[in-house]
PDB file of N, CA and C in Angstrom:
ATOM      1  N   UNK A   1      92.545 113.690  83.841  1.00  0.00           N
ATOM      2  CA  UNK A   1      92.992 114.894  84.508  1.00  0.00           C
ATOM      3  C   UNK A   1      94.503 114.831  84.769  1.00  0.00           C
ATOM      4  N   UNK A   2      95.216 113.681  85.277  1.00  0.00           N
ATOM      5  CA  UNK A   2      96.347 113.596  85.399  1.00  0.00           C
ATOM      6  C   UNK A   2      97.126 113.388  84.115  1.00  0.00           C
ATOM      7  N   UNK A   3      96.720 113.272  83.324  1.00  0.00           N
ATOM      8  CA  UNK A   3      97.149 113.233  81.743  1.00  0.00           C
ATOM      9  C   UNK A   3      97.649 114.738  81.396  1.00  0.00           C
ATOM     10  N   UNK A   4      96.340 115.310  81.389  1.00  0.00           N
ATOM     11  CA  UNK A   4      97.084 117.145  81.377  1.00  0.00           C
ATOM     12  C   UNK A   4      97.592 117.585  81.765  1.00  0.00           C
ATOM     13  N   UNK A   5      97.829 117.447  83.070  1.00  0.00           N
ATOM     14  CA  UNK A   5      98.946 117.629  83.783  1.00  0.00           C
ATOM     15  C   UNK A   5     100.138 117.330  83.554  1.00  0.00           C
ATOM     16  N   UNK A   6     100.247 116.207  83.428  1.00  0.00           N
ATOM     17  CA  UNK A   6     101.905 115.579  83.270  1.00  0.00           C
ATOM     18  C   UNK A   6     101.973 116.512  81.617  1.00  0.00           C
ATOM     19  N   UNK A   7     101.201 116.083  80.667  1.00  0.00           N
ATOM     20  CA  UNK A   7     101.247 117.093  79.638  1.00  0.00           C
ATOM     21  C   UNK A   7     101.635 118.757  79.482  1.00  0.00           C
ATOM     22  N   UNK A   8     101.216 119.041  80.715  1.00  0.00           N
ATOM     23  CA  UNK A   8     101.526 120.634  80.815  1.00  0.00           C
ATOM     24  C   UNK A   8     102.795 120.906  81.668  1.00  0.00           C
ATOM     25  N   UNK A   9     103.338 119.880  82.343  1.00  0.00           N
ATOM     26  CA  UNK A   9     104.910 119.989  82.893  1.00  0.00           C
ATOM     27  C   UNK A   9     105.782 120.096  81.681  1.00  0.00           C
ATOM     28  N   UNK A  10     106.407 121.264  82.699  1.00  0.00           N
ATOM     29  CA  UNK A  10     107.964 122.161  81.861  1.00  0.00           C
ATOM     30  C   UNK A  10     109.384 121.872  82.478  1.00  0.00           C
ATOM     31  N   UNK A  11     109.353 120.690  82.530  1.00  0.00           N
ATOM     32  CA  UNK A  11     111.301 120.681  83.032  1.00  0.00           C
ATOM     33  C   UNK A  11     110.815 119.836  84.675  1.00  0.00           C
ATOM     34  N   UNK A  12     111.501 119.479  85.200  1.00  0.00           N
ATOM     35  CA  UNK A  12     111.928 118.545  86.365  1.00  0.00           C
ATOM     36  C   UNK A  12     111.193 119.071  87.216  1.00  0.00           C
ATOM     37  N   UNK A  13     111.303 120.407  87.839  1.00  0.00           N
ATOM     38  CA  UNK A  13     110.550 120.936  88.719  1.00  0.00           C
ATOM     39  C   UNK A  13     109.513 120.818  88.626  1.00  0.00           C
ATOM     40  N   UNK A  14     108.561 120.763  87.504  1.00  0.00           N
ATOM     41  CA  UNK A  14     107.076 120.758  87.486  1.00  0.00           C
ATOM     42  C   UNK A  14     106.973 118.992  87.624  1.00  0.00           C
ATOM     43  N   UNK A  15     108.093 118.080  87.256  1.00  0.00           N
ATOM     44  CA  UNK A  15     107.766 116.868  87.511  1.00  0.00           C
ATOM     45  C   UNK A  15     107.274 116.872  89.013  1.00  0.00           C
ATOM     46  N   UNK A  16     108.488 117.096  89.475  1.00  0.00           N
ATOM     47  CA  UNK A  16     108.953 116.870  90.954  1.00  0.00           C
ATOM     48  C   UNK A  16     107.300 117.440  91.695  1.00  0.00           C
ATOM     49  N   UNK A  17     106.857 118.696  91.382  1.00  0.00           N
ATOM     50  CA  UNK A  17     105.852 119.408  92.041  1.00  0.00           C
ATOM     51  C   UNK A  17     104.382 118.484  91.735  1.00  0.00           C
ATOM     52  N   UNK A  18     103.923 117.898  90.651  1.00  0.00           N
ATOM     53  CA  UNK A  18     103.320 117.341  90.343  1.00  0.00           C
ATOM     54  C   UNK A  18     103.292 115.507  90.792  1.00  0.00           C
ATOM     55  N   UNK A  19     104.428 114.968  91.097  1.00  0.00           N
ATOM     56  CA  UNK A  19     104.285 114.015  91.951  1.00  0.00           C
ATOM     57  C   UNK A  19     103.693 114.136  93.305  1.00  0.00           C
ATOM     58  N   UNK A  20     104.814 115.671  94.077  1.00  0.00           N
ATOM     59  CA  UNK A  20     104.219 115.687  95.754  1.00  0.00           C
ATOM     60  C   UNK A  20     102.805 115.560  95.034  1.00  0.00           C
ATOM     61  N   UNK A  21     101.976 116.554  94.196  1.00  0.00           N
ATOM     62  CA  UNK A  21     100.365 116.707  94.273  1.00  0.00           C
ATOM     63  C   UNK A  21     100.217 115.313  94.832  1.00  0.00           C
ATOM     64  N   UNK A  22     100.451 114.691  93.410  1.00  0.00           N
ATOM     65  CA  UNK A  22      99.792 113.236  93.037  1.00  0.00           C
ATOM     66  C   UNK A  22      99.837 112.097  94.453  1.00  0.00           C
ATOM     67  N   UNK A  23     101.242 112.102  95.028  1.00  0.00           N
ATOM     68  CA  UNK A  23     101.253 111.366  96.272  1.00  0.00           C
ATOM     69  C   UNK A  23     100.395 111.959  97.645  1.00  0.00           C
ATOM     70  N   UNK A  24     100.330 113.328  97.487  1.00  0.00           N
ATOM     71  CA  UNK A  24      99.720 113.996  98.689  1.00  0.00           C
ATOM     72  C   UNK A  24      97.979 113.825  98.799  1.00  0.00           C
ATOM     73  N   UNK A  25      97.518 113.610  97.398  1.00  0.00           N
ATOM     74  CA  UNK A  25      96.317 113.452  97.193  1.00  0.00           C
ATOM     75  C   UNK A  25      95.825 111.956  97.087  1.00  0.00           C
ATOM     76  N   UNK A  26      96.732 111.068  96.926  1.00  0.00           N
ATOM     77  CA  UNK A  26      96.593 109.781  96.972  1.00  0.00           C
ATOM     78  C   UNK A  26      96.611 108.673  98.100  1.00  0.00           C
ATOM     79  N   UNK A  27      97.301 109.645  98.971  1.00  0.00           N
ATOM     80  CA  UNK A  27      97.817 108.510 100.133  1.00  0.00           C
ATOM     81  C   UNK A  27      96.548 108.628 101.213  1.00  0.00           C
ATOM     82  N   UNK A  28      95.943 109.834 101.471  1.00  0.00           N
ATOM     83  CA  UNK A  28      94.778 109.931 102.363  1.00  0.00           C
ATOM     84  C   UNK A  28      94.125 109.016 102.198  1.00  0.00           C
ATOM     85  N   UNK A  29      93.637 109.108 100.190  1.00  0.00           N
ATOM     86  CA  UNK A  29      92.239 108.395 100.137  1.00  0.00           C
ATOM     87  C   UNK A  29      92.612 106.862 100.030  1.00  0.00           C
ATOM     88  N   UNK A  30      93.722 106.240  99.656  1.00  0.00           N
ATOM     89  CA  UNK A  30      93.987 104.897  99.646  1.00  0.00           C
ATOM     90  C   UNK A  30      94.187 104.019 101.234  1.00  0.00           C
ATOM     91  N   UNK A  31      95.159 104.699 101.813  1.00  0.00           N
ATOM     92  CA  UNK A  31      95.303 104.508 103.042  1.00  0.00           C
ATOM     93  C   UNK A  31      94.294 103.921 103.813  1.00  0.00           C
ATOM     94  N   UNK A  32      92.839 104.702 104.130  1.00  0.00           N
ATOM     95  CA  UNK A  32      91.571 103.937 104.641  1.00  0.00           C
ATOM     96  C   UNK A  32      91.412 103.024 103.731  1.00  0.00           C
ATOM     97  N   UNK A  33      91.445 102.697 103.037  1.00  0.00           N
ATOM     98  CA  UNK A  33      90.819 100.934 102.389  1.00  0.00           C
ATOM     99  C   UNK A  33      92.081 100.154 102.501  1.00  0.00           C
ATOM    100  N   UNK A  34      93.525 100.444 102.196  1.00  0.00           N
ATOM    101  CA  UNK A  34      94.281  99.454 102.389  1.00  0.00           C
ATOM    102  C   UNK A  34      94.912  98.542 103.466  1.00  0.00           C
ATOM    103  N   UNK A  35      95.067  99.963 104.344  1.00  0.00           N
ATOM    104  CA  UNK A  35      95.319  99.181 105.906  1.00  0.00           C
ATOM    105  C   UNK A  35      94.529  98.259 106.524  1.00  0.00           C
ATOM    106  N   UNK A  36      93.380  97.822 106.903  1.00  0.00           N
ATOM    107  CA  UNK A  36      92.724  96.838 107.147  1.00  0.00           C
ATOM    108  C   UNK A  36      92.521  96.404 106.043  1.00  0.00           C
ATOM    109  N   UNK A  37      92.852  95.874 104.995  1.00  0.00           N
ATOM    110  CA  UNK A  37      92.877  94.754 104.213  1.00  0.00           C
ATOM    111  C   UNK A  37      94.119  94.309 104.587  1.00  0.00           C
ATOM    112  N   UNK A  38      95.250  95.170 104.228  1.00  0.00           N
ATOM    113  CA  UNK A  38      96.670  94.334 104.717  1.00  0.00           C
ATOM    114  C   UNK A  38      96.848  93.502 105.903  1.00  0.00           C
ATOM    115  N   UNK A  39      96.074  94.309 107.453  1.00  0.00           N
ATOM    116  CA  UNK A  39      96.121  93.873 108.720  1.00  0.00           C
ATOM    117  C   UNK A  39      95.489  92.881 108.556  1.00  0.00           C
ATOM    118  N   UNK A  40      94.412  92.349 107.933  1.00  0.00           N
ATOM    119  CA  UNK A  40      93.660  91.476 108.053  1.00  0.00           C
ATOM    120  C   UNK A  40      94.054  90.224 107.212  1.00  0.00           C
ATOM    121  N   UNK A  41      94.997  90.524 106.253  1.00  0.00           N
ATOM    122  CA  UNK A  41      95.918  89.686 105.377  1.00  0.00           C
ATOM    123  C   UNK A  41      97.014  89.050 105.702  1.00  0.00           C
ATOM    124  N   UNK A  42      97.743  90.122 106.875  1.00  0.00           N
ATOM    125  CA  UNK A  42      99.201  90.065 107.331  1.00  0.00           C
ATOM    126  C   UNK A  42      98.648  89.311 109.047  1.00  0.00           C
ATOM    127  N   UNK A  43      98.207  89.415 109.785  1.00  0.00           N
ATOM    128  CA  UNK A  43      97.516  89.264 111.097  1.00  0.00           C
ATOM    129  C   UNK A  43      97.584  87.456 111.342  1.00  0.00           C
ATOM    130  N   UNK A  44      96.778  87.110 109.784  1.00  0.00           N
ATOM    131  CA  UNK A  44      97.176  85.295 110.116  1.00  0.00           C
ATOM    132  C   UNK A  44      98.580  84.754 110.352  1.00  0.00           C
ATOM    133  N   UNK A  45      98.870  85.282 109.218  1.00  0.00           N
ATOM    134  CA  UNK A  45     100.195  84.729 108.885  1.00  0.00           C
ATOM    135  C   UNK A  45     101.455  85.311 110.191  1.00  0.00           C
ATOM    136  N   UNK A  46     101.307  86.126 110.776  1.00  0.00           N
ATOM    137  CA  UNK A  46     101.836  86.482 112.412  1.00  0.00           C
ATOM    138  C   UNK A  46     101.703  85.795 113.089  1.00  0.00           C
ATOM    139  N   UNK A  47     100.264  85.269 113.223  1.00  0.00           N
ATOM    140  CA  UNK A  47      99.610  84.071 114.447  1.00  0.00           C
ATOM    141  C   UNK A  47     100.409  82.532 114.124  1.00  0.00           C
ATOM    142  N   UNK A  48     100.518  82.491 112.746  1.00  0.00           N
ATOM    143  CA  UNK A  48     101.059  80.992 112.650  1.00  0.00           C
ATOM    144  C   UNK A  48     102.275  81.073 112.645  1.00  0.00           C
ATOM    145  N   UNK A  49     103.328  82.374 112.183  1.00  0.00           N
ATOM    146  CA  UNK A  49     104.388  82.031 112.745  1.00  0.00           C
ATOM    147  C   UNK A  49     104.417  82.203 113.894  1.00  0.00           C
ATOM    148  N   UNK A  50     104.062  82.711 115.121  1.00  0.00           N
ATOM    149  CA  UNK A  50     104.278  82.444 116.393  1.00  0.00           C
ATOM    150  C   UNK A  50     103.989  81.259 117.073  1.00  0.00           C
ATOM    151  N   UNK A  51     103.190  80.926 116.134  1.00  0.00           N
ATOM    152  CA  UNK A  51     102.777  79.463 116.928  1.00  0.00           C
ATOM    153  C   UNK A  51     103.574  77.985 116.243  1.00  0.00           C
ATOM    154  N   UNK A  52     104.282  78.792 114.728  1.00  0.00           N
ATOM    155  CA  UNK A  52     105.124  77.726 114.531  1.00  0.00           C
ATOM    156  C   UNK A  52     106.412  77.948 115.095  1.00  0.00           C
ATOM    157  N   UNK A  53     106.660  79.026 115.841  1.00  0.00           N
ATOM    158  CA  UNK A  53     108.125  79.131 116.447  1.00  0.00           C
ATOM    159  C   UNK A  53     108.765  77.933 117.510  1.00  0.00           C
ATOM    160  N   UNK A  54     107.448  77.455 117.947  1.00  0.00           N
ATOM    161  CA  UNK A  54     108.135  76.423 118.884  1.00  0.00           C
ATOM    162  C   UNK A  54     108.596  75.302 118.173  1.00  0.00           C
ATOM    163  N   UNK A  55     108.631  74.872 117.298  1.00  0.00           N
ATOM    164  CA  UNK A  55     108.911  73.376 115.799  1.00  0.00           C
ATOM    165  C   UNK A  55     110.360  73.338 116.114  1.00  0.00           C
ATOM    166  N   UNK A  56     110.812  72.690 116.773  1.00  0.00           N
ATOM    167  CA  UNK A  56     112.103  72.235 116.685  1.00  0.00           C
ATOM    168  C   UNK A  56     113.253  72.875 115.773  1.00  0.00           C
ATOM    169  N   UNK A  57     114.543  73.452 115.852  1.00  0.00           N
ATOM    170  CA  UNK A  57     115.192  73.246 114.947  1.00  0.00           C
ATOM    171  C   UNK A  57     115.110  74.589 114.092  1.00  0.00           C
ATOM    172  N   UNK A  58     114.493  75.375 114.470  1.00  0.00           N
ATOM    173  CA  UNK A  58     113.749  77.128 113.589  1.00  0.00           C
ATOM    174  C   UNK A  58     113.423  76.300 112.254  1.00  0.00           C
ATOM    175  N   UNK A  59     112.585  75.216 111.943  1.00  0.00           N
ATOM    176  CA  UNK A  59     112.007  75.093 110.817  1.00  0.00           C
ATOM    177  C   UNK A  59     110.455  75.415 110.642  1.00  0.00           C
ATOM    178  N   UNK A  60     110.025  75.755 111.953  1.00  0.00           N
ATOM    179  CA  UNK A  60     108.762  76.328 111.991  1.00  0.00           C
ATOM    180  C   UNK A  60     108.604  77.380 110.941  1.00  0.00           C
ATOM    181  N   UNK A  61     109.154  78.846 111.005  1.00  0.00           N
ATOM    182  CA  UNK A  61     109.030  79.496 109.799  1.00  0.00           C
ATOM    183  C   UNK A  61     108.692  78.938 108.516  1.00  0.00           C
ATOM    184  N   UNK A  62     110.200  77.949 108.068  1.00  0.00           N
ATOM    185  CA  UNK A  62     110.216  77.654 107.075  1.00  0.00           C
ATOM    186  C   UNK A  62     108.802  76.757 106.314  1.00  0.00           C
ATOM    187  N   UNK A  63     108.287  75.949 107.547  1.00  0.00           N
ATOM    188  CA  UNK A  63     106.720  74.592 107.334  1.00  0.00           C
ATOM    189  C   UNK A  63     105.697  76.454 106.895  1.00  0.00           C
ATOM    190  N   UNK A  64     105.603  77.356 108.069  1.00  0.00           N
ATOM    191  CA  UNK A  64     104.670  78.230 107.935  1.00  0.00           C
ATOM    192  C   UNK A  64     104.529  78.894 105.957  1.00  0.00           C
ATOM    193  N   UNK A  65     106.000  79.271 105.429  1.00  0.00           N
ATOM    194  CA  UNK A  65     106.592  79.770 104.413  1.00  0.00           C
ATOM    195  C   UNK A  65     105.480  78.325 103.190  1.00  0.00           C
ATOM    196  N   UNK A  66     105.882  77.464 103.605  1.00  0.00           N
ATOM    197  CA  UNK A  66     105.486  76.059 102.099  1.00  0.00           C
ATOM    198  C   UNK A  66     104.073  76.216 102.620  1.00  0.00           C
ATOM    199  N   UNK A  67     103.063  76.095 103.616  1.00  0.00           N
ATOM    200  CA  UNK A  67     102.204  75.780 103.642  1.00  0.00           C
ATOM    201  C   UNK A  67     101.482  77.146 103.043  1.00  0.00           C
ATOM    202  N   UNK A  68     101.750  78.097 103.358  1.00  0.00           N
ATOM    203  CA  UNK A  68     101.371  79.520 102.519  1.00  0.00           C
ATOM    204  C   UNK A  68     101.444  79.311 101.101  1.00  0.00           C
ATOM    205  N   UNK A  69     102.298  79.061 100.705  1.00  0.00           N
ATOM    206  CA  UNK A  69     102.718  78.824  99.177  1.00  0.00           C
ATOM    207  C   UNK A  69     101.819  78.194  98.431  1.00  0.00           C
ATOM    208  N   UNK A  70     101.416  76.918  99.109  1.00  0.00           N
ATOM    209  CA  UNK A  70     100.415  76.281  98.630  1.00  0.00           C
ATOM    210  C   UNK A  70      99.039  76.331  98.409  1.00  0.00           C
ATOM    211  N   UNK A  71      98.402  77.831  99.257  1.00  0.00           N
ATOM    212  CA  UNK A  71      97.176  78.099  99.576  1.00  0.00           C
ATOM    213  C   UNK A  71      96.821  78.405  98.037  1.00  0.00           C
ATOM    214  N   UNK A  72      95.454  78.500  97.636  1.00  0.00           N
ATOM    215  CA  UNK A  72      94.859  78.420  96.254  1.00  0.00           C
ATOM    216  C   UNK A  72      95.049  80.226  96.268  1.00  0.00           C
ATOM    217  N   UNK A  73      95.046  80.557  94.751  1.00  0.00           N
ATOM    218  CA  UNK A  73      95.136  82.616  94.812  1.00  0.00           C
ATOM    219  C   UNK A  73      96.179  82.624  95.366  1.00  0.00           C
ATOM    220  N   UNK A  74      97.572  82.315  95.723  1.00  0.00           N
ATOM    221  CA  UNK A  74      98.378  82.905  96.601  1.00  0.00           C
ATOM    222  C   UNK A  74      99.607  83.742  94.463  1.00  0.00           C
ATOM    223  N   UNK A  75      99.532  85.348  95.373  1.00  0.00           N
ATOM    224  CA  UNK A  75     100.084  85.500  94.258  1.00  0.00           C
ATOM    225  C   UNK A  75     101.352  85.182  93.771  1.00  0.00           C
ATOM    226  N   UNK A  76     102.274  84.673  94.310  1.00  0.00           N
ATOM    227  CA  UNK A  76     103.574  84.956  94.395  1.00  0.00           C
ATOM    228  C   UNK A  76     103.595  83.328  93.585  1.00  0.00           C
ATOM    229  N   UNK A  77     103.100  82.294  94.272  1.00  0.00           N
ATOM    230  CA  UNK A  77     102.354  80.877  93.343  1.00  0.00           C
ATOM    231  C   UNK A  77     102.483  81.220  92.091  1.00  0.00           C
ATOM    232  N   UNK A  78     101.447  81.941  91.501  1.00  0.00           N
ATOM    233  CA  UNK A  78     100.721  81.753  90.486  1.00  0.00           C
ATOM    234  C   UNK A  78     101.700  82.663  89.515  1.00  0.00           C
ATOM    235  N   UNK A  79     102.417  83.591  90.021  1.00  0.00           N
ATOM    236  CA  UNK A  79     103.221  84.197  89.261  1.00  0.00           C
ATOM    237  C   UNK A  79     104.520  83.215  88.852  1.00  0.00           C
ATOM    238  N   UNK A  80     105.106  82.082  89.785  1.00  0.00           N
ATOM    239  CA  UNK A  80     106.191  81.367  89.817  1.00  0.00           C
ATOM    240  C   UNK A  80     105.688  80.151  88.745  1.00  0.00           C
ATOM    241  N   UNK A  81     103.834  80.374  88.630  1.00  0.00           N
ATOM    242  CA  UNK A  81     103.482  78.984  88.021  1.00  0.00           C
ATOM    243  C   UNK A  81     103.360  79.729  86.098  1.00  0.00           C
ATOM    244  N   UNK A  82     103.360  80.951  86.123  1.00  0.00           N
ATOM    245  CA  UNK A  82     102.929  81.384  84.923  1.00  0.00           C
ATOM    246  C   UNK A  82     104.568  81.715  84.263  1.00  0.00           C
ATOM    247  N   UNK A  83     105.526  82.055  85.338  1.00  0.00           N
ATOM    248  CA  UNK A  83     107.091  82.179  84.842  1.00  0.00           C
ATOM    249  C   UNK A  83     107.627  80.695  84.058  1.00  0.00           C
ATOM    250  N   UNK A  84     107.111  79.592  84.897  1.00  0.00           N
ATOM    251  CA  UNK A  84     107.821  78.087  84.664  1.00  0.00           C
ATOM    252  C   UNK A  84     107.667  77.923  83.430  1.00  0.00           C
ATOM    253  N   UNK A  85     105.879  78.186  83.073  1.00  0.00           N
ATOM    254  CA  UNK A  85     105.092  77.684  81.543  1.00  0.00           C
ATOM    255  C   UNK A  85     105.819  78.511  80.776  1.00  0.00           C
ATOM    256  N   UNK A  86     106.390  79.931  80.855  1.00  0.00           N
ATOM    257  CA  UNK A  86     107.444  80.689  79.775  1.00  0.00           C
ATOM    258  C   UNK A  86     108.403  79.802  79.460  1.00  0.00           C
ATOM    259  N   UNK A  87     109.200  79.513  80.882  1.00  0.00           N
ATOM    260  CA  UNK A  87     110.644  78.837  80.426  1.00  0.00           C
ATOM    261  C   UNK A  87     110.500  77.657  80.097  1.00  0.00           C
ATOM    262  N   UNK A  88     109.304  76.975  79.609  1.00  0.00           N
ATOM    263  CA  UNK A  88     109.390  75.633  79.380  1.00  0.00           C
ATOM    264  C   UNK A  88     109.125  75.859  77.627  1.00  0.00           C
ATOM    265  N   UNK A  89     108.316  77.002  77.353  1.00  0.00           N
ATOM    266  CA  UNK A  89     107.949  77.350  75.944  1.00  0.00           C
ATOM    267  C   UNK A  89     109.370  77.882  75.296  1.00  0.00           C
ATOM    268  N   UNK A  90     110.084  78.490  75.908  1.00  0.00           N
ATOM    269  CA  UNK A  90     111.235  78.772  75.701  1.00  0.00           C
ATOM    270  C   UNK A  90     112.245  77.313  75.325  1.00  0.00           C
ATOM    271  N   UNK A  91     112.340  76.839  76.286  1.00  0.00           N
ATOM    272  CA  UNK A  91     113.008  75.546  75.842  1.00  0.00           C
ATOM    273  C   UNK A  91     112.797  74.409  75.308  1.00  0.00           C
ATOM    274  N   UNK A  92     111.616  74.891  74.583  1.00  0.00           N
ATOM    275  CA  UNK A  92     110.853  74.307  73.892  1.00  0.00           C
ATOM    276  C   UNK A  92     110.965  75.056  72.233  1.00  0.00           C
ATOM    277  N   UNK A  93     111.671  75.997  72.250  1.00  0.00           N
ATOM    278  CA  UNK A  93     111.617  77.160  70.817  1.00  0.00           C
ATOM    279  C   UNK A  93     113.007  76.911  70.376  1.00  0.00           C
ATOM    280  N   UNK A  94     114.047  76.205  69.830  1.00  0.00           N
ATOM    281  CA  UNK A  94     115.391  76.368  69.562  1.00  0.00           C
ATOM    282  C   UNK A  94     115.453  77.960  69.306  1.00  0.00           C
ATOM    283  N   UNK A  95     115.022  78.473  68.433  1.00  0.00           N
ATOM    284  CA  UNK A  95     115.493  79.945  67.802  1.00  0.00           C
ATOM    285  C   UNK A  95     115.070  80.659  69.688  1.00  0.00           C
ATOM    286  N   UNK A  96     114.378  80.896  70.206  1.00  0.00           N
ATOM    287  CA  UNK A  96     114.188  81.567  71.310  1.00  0.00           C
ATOM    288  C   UNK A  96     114.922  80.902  72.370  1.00  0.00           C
ATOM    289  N   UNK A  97     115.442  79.877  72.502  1.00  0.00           N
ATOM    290  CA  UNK A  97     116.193  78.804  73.288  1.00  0.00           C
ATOM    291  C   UNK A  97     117.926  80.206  73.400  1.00  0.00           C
ATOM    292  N   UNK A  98     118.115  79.551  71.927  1.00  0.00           N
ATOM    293  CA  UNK A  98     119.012  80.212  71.754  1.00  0.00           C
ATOM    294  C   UNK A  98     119.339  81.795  72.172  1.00  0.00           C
ATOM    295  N   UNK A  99     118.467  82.819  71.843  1.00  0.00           N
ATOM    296  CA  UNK A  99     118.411  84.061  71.591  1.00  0.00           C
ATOM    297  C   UNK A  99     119.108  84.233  73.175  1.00  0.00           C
ATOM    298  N   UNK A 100     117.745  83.506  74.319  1.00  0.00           N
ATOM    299  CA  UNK A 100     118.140  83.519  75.628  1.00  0.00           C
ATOM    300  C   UNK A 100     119.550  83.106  76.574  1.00  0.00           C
ATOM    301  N   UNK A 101     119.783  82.316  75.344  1.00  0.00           N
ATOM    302  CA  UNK A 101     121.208  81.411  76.129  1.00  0.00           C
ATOM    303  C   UNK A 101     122.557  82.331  75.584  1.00  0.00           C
ATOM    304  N   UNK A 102     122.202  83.230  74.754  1.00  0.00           N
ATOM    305  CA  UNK A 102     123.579  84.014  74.085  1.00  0.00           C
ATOM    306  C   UNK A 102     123.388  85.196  74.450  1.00  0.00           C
ATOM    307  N   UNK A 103     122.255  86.350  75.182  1.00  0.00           N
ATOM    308  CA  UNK A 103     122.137  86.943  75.290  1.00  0.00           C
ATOM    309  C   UNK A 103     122.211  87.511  77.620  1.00  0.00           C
ATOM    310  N   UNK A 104     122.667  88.063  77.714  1.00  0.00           N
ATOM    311  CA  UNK A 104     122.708  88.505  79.297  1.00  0.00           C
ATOM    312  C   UNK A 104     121.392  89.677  79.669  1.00  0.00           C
ATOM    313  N   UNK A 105     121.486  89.846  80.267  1.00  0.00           N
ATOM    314  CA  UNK A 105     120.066  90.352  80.861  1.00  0.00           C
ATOM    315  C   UNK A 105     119.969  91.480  80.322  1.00  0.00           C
ATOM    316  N   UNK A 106     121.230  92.545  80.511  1.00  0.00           N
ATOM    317  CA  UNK A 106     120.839  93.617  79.989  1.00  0.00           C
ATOM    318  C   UNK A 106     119.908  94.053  78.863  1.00  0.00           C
ATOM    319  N   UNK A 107     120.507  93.124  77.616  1.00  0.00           N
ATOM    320  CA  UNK A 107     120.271  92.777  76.486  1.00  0.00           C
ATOM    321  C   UNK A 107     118.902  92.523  75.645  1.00  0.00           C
ATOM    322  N   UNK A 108     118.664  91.533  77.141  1.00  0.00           N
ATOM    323  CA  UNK A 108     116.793  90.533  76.744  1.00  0.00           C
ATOM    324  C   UNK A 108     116.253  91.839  77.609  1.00  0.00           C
ATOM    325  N   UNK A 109     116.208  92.815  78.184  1.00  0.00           N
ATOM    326  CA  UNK A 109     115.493  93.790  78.701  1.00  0.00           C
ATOM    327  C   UNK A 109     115.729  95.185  78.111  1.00  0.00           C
ATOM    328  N   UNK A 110     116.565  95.290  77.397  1.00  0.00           N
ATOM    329  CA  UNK A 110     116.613  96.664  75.876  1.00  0.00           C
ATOM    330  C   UNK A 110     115.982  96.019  74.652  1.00  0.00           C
ATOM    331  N   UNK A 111     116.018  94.820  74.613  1.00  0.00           N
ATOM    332  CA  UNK A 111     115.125  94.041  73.643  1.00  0.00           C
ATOM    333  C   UNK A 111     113.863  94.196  73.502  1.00  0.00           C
ATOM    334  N   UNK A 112     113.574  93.993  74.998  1.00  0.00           N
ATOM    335  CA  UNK A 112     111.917  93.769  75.790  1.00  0.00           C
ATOM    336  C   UNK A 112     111.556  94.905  75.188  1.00  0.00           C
ATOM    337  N   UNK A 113     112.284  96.123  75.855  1.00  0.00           N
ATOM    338  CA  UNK A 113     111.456  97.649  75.730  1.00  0.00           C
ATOM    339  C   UNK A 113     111.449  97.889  74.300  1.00  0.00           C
ATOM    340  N   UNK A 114     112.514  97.536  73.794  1.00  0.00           N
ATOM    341  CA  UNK A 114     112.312  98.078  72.084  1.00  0.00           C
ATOM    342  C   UNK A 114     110.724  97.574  71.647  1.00  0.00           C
ATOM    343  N   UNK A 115     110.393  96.718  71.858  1.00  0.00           N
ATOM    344  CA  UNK A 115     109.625  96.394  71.295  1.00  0.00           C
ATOM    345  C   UNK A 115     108.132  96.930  71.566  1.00  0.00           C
TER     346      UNK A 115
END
């Protein structure tokens, strides 16, 4: 349904009008399921930094920050653990070694999309 739509937009305005829809109709019904998952996600991690605030030195945060990191499923982990195995295959490829080491970001990301 949202396919035809975006399909049947004529110029910016019908973008623009067709987002409010899309956000106005989206945020009601997501809203009840996400907020208590987040609160209930975000709620620990409040409790232990308050309770690591007293740690000497403001390194409490920082112990709260590594011991999170380490929890099993944590996404931000598993994304840092699936980035490393790239750059190690990478420096592991001379021809792709290279491509990366002569090229600046712009470059490896007009690359990316070309493809």
């Amino acid at each position: 349904q949202i396919e035809r739509k975006v399909a049947a937009t004529n110029g910016l305005s019908d973008v623009i009008a067709l987002e409010r829809e899309v956000l106005e109709s989206f945020f009601p019904q997501i809203v009840p399921h996400f907020a208590p998952r987040f609160a209930a996600a975000m709620y620990p991690l409040f409790i232990l930094k308050e309770l690591a605030a007293s740690i000497p030195n403001g390194g409490g945060k920082d112990l709260v920050l590594t011991i999170t990191r380490g929890l099993h499923h944590n996404v931000t982990t598993e994304m840092n653990l699936q980035l490393w195995e790239v750059a190690k295959k990478i420096q592991d490829d001379l021809p792709s070694l290279k491509h990366f080491t002569s090229n600046n970001a712009d470059t490896l990301a007009d690359n990316y999309l070309c493809d």
